[in-house]
N, C-alpha and C. Protein backbone atom coordinates (compact mmCIF):
# COMPACT_ATOMS: atom_id res chain seq x y z
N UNK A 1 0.84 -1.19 0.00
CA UNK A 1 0.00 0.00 0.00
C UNK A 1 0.89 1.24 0.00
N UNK A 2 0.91 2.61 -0.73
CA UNK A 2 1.50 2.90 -0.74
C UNK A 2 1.45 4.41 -0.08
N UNK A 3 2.18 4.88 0.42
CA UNK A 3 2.14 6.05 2.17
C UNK A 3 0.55 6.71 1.81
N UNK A 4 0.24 7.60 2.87
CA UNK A 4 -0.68 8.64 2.95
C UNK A 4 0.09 9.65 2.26
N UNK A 5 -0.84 10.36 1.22
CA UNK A 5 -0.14 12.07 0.81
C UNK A 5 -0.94 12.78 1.01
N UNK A 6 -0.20 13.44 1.89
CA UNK A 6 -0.86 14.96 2.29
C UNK A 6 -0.92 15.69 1.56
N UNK A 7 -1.69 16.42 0.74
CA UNK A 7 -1.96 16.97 -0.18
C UNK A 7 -1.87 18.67 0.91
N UNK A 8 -1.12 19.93 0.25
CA UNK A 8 -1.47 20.96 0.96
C UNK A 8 -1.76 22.42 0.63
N UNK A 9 -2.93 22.20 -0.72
CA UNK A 9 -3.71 22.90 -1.27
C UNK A 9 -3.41 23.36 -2.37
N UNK A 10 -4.14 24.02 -3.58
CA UNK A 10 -3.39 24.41 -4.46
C UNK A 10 -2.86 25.28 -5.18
N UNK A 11 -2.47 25.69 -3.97
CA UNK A 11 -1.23 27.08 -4.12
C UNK A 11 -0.49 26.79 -3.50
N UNK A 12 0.11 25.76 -3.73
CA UNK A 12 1.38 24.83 -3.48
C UNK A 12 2.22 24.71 -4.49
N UNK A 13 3.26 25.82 -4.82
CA UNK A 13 3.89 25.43 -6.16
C UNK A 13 4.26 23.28 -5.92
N UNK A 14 4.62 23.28 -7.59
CA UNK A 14 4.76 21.62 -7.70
C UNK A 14 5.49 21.26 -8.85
N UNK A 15 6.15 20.56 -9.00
CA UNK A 15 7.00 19.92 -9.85
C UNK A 15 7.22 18.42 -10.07
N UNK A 16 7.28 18.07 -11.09
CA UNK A 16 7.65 16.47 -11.21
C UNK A 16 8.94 16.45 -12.09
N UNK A 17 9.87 16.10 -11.54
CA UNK A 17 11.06 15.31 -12.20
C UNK A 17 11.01 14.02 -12.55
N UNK A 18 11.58 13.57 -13.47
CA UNK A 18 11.64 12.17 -14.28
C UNK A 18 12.82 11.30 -15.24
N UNK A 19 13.59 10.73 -14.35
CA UNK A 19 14.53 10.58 -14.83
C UNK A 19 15.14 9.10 -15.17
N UNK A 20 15.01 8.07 -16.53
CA UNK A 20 15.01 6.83 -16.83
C UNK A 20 16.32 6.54 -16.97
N UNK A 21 16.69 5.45 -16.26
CA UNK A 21 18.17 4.71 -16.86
C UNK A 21 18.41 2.65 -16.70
N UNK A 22 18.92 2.80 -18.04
CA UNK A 22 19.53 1.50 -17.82
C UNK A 22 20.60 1.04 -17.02
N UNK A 23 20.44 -0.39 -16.11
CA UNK A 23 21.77 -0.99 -15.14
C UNK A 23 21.60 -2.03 -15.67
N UNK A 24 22.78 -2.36 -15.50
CA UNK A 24 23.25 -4.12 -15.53
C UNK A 24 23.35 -5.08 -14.47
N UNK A 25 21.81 -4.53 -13.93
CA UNK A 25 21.29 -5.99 -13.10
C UNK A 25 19.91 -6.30 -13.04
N UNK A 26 20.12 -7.18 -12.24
CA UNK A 26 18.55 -7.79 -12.25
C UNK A 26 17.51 -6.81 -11.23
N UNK A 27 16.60 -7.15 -11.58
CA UNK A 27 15.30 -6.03 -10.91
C UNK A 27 15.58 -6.61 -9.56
N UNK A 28 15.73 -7.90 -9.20
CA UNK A 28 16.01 -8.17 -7.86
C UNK A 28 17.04 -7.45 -6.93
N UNK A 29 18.20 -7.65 -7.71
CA UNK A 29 19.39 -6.37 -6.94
C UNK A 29 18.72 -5.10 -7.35
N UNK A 30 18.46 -4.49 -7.87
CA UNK A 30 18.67 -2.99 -7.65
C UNK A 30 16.99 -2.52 -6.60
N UNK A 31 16.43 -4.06 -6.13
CA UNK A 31 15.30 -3.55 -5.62
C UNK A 31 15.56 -3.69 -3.99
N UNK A 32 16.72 -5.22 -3.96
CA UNK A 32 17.24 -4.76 -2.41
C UNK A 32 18.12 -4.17 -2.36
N UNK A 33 18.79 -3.49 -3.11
CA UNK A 33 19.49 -2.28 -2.41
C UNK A 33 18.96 -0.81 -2.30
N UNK A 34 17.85 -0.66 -3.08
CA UNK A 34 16.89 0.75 -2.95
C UNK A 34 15.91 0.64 -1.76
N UNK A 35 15.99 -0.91 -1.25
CA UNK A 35 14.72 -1.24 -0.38
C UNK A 35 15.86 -0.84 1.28
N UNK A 36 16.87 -1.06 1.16
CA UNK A 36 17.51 -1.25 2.29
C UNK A 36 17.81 0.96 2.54
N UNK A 37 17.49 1.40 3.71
CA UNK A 37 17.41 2.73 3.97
C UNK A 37 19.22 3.45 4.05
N UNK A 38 19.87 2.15 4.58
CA UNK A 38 21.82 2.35 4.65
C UNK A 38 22.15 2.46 3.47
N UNK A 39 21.18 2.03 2.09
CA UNK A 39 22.34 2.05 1.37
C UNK A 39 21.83 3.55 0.31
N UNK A 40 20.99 4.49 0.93
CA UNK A 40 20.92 5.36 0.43
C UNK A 40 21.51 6.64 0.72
N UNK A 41 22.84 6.32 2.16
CA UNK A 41 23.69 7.48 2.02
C UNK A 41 25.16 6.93 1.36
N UNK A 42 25.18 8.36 0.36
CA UNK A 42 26.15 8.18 -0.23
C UNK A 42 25.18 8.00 -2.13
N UNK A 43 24.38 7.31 -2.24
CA UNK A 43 23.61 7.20 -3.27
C UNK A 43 22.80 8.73 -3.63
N UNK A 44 22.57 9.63 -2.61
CA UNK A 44 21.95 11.03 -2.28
C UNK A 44 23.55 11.16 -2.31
N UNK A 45 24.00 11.86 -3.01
CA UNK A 45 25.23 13.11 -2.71
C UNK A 45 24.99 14.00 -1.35
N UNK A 46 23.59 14.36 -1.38
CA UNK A 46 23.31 15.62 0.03
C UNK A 46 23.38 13.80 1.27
N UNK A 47 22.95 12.97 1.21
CA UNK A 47 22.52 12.08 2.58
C UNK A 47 24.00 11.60 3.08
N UNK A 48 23.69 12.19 4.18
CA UNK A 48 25.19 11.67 4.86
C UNK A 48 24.93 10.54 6.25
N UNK A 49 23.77 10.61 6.37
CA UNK A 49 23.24 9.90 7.72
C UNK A 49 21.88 9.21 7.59
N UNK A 50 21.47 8.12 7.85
CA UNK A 50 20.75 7.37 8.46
C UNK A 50 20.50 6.52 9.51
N UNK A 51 19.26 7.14 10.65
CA UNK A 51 18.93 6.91 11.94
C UNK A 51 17.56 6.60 12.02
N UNK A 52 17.42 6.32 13.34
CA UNK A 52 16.36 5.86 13.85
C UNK A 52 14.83 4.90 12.84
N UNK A 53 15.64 3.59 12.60
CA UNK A 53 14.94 3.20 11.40
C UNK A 53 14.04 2.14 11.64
N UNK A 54 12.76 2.75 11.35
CA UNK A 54 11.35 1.52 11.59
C UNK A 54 10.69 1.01 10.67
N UNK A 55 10.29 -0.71 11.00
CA UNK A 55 9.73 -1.66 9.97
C UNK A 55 8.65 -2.11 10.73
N UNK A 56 7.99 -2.01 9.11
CA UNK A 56 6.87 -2.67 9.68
C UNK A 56 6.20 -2.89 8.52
N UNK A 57 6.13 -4.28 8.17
CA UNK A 57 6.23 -4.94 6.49
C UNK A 57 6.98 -4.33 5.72
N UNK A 58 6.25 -4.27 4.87
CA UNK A 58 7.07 -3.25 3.59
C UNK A 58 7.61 -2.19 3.72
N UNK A 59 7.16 -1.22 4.70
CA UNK A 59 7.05 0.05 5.09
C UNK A 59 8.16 0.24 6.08
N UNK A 60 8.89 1.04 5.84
CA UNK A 60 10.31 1.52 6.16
C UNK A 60 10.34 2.95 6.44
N UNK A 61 9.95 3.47 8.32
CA UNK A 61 10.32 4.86 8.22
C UNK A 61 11.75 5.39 8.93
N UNK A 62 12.14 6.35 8.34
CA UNK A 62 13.38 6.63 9.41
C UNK A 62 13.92 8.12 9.15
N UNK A 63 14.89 8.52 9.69
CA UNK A 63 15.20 10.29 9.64
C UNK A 63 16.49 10.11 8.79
N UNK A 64 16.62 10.90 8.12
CA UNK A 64 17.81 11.36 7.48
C UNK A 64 18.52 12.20 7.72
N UNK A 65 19.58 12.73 7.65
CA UNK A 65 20.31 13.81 7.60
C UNK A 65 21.08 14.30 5.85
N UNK A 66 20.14 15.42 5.59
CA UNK A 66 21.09 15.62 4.47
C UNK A 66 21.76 17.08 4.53
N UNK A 67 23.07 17.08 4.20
CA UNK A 67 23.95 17.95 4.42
C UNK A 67 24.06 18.92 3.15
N UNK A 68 23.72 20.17 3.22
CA UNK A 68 23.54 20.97 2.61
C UNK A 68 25.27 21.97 2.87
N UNK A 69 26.21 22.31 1.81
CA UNK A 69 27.33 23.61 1.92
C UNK A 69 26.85 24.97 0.77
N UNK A 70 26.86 25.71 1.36
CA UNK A 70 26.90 27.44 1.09
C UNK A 70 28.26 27.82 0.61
N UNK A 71 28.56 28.23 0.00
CA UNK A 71 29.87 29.06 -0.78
C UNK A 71 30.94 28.13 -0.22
N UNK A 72 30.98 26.86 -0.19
CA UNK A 72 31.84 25.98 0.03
C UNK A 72 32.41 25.92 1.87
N UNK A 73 31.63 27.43 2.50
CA UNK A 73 31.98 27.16 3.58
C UNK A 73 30.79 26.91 4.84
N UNK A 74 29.79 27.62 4.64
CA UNK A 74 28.68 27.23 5.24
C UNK A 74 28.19 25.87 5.33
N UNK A 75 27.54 24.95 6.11
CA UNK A 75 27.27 23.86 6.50
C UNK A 75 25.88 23.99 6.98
N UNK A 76 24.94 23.28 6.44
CA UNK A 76 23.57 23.26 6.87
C UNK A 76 22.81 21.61 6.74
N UNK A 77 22.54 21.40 8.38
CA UNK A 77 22.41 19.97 8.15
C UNK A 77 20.38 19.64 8.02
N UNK A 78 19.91 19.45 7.31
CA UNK A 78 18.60 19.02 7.10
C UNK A 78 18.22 17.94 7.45
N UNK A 79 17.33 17.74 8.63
CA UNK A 79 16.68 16.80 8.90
C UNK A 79 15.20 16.30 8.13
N UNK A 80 15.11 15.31 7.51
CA UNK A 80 14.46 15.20 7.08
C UNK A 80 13.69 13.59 7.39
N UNK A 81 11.98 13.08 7.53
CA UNK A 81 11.43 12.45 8.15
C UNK A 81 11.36 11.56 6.59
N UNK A 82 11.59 10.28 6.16
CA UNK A 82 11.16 9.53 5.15
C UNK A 82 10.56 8.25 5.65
N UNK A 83 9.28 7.78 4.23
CA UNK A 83 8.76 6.52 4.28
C UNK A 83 8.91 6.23 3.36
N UNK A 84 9.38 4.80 3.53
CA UNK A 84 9.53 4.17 2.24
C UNK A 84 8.63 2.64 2.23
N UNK A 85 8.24 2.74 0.90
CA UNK A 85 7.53 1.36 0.66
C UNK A 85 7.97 0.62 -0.03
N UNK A 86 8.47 -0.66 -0.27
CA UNK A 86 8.69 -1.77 -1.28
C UNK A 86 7.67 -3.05 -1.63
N UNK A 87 7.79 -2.91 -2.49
CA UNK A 87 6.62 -3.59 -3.21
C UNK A 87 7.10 -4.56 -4.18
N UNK A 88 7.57 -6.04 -4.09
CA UNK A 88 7.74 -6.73 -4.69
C UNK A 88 7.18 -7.66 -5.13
N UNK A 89 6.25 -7.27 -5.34
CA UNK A 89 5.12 -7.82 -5.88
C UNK A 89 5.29 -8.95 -7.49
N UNK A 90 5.88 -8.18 -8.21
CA UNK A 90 6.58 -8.13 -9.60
C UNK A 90 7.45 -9.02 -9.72
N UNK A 91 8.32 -9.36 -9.08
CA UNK A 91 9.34 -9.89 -8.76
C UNK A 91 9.51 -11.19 -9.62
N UNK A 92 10.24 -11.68 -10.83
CA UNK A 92 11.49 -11.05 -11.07
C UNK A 92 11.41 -10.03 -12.03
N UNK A 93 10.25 -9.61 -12.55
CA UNK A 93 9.96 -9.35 -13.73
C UNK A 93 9.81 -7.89 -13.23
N UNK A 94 9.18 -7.16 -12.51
CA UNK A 94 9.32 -5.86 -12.17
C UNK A 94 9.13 -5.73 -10.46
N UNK A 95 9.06 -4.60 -10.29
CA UNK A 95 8.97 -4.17 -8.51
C UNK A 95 9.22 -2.79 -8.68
N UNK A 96 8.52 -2.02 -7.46
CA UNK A 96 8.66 -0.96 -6.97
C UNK A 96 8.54 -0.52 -6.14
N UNK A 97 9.52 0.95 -5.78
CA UNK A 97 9.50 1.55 -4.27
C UNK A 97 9.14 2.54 -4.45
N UNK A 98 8.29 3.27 -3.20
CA UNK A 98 7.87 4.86 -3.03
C UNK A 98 7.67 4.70 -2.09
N UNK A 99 7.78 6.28 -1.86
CA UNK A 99 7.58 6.71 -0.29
C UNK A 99 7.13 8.17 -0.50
N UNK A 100 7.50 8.87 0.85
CA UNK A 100 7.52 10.13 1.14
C UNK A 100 8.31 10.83 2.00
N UNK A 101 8.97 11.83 1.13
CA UNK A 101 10.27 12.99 2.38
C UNK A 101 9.39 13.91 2.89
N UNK A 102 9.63 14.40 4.09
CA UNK A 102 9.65 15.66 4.85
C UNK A 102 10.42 16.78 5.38
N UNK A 103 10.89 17.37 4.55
CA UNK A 103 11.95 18.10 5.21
C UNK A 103 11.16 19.29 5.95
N UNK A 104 12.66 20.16 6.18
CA UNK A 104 12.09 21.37 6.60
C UNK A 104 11.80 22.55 5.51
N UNK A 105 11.25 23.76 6.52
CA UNK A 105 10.70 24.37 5.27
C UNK A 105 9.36 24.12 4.35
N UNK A 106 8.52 23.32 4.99
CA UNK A 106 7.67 22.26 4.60
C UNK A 106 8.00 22.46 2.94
N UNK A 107 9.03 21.63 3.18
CA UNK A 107 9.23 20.76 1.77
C UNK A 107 8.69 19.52 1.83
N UNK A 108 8.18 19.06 0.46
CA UNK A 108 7.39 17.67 0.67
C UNK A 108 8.39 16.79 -0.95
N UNK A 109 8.18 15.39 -0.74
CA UNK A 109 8.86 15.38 -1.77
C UNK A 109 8.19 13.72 -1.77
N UNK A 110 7.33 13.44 -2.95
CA UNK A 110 7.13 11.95 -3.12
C UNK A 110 7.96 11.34 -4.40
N UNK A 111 8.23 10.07 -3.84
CA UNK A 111 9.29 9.44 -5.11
C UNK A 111 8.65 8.22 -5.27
N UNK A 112 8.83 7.55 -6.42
CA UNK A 112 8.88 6.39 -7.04
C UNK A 112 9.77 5.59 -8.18
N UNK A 113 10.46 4.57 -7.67
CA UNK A 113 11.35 3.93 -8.47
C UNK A 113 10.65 2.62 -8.98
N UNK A 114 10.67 2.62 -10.24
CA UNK A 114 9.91 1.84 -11.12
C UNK A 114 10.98 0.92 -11.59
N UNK A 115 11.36 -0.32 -11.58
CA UNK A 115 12.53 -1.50 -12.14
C UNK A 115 11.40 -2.62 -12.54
N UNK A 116 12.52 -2.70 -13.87
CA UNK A 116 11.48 -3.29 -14.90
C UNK A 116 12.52 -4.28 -15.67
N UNK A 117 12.49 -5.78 -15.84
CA UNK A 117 13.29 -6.32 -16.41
C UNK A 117 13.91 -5.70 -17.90
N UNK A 118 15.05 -5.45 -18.34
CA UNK A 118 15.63 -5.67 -19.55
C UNK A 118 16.50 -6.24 -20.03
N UNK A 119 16.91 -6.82 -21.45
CA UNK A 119 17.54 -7.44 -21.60
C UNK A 119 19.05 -7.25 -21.03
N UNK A 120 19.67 -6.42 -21.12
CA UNK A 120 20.95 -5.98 -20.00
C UNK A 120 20.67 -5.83 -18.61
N UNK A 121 19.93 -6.08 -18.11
CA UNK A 121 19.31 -6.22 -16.64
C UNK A 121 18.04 -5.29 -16.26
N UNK A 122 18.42 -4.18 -16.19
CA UNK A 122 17.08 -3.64 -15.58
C UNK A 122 17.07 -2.01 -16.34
N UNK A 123 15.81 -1.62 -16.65
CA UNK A 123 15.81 -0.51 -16.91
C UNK A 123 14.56 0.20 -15.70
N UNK A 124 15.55 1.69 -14.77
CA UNK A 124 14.59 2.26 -13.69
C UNK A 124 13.80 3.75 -14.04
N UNK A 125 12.84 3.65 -13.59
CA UNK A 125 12.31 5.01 -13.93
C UNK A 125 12.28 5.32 -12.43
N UNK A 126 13.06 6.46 -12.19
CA UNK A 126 12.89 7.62 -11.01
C UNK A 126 12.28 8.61 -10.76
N UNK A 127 11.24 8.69 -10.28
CA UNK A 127 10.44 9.63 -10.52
C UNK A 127 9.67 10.37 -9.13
N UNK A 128 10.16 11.85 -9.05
CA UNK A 128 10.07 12.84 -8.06
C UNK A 128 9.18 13.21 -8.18
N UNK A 129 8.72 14.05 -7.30
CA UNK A 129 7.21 15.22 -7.42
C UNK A 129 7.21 16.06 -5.95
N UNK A 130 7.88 17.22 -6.57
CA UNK A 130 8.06 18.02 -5.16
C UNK A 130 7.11 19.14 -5.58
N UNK A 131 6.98 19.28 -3.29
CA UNK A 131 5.90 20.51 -3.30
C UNK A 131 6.84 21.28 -1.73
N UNK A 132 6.29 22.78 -2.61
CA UNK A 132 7.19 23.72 -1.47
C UNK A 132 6.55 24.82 -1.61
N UNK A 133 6.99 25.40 -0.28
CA UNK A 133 6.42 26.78 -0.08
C UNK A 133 6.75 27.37 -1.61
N UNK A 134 5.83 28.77 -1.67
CA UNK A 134 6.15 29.77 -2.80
C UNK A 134 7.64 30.20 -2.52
N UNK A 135 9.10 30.61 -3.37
CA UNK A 135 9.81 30.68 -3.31
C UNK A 135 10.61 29.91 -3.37
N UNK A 136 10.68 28.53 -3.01
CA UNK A 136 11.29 27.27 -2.87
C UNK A 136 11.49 26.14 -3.89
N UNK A 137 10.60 26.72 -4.90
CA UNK A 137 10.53 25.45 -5.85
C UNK A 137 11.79 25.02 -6.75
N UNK A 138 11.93 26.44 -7.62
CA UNK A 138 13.33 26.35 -8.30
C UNK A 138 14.24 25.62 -7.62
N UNK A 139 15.24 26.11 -5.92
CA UNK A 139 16.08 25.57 -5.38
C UNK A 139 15.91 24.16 -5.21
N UNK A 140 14.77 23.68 -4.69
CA UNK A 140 14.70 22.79 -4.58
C UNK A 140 14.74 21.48 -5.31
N UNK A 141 13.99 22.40 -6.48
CA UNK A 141 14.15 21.66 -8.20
C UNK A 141 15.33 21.00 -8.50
N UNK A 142 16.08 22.08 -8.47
CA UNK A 142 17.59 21.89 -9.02
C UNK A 142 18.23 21.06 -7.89
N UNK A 143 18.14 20.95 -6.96
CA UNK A 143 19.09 20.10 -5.68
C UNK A 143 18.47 18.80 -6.07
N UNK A 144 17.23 18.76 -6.00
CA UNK A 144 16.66 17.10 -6.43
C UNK A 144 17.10 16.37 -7.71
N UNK A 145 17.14 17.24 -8.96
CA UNK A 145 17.26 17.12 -10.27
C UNK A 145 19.06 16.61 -10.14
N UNK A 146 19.59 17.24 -9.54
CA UNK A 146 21.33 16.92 -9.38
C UNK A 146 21.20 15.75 -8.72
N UNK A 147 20.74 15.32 -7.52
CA UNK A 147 20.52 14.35 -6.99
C UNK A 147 20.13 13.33 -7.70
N UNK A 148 18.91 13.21 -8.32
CA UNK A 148 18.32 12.39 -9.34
C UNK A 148 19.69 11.72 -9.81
N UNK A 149 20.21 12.69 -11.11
CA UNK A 149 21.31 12.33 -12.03
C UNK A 149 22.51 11.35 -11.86
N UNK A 150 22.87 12.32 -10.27
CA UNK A 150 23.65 11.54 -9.33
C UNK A 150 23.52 10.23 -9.10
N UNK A 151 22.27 9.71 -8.65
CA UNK A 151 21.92 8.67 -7.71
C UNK A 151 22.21 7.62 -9.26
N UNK A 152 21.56 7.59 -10.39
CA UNK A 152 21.86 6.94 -11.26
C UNK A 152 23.27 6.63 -11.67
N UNK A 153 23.96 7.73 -11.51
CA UNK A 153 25.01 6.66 -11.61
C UNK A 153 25.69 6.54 -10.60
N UNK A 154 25.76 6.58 -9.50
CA UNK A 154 26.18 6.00 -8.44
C UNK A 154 25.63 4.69 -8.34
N UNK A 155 24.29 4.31 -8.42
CA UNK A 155 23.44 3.37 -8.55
C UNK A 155 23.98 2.00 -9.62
N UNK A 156 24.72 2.63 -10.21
CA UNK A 156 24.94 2.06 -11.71
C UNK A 156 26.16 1.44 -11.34
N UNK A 157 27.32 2.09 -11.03
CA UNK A 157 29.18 1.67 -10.40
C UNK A 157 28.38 1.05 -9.39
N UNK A 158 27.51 1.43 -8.09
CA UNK A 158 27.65 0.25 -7.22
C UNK A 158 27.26 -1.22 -7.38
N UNK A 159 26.36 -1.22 -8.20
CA UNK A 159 25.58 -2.71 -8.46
C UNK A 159 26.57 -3.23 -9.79
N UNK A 160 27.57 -2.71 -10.47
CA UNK A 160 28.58 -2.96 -11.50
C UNK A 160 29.36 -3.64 -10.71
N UNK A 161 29.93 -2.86 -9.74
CA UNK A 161 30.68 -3.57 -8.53
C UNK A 161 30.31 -4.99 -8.18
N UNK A 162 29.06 -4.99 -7.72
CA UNK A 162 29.01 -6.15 -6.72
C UNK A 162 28.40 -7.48 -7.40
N UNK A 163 28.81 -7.05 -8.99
CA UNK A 163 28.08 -8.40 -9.39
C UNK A 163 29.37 -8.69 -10.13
């Protein structure tokens, strides 16, 4: 089942990012390692920390820390509240995860990773949809959108690695 969204009216600027790539593995690996909450610092360029982490079936909540730098010298650490769902339903043939971020700033941020068998292993669709105060959207845009890009290929060398 997949989280509650709080919807928070609509004068809520909003955005959807969407970003597809091929890996060279099976939908099974790239679904337990997106399913597991440790192995998404370092996969986030900003996530440097993961704590306080609760299960309960599918459903995976826990806090993050993502580390935000200002002119290379400022340091700003963001706490942020995530749920994540896995759904392997599909399995071997497809599966998927979503959840929901909370940061501060009431930033909201729902994701879904879509893995889908292909003939070179798996092809993922990543797919964001952020909502933020008025003022916030652009920045936020662009930090997610880098992130996005990021996570793919980080995503890509680590599961290259371990197979």
């Amino acid at each position: 089942m997949p989280p509650r969204r709080i919807e928070e009216g609509p004068e809520v600027p909003s955005t959807e990012l969407k970003h597809t790539f091929q890996i060279a593995a099976s939908p099974e690996e790239v679904f337990a390692h997106l399913a597991e909450p440790s192995n998404y610092i370092g996969l986030s360029p900003l996530l440097v920390a993961v704590r306080d982490v609760r299960r309960n079936g599918g459903t995976v909540n826990y806090t993050g820390v993502e580390r935000f730098r200002f002119l290379s010298v400022l340091r700003h650490d963001n706490i942020i509240d995530v749920t994540l769902v896995a759904v392997p339903d599909g399995l071997p043939h497809s599966a998927e995860i979503s959840g929901e971020v909370r940061g501060s700033a009431r930033v909201r941020m729902s994701y879904r990773f879509s893995i889908d068998r292909h003939a070179a292993g798996s092809v993922v669709t990543d797919t964001l949809h952020l909502r933020t105060p008025p003022g916030l959207l652009r920045f936020a845009a662009s930090q997610a959108e880098a992130v996005q890009q990021a996570r793919a290929r980080i995503l890509t060398a680590r599961l290259a690695r371990s197979a």
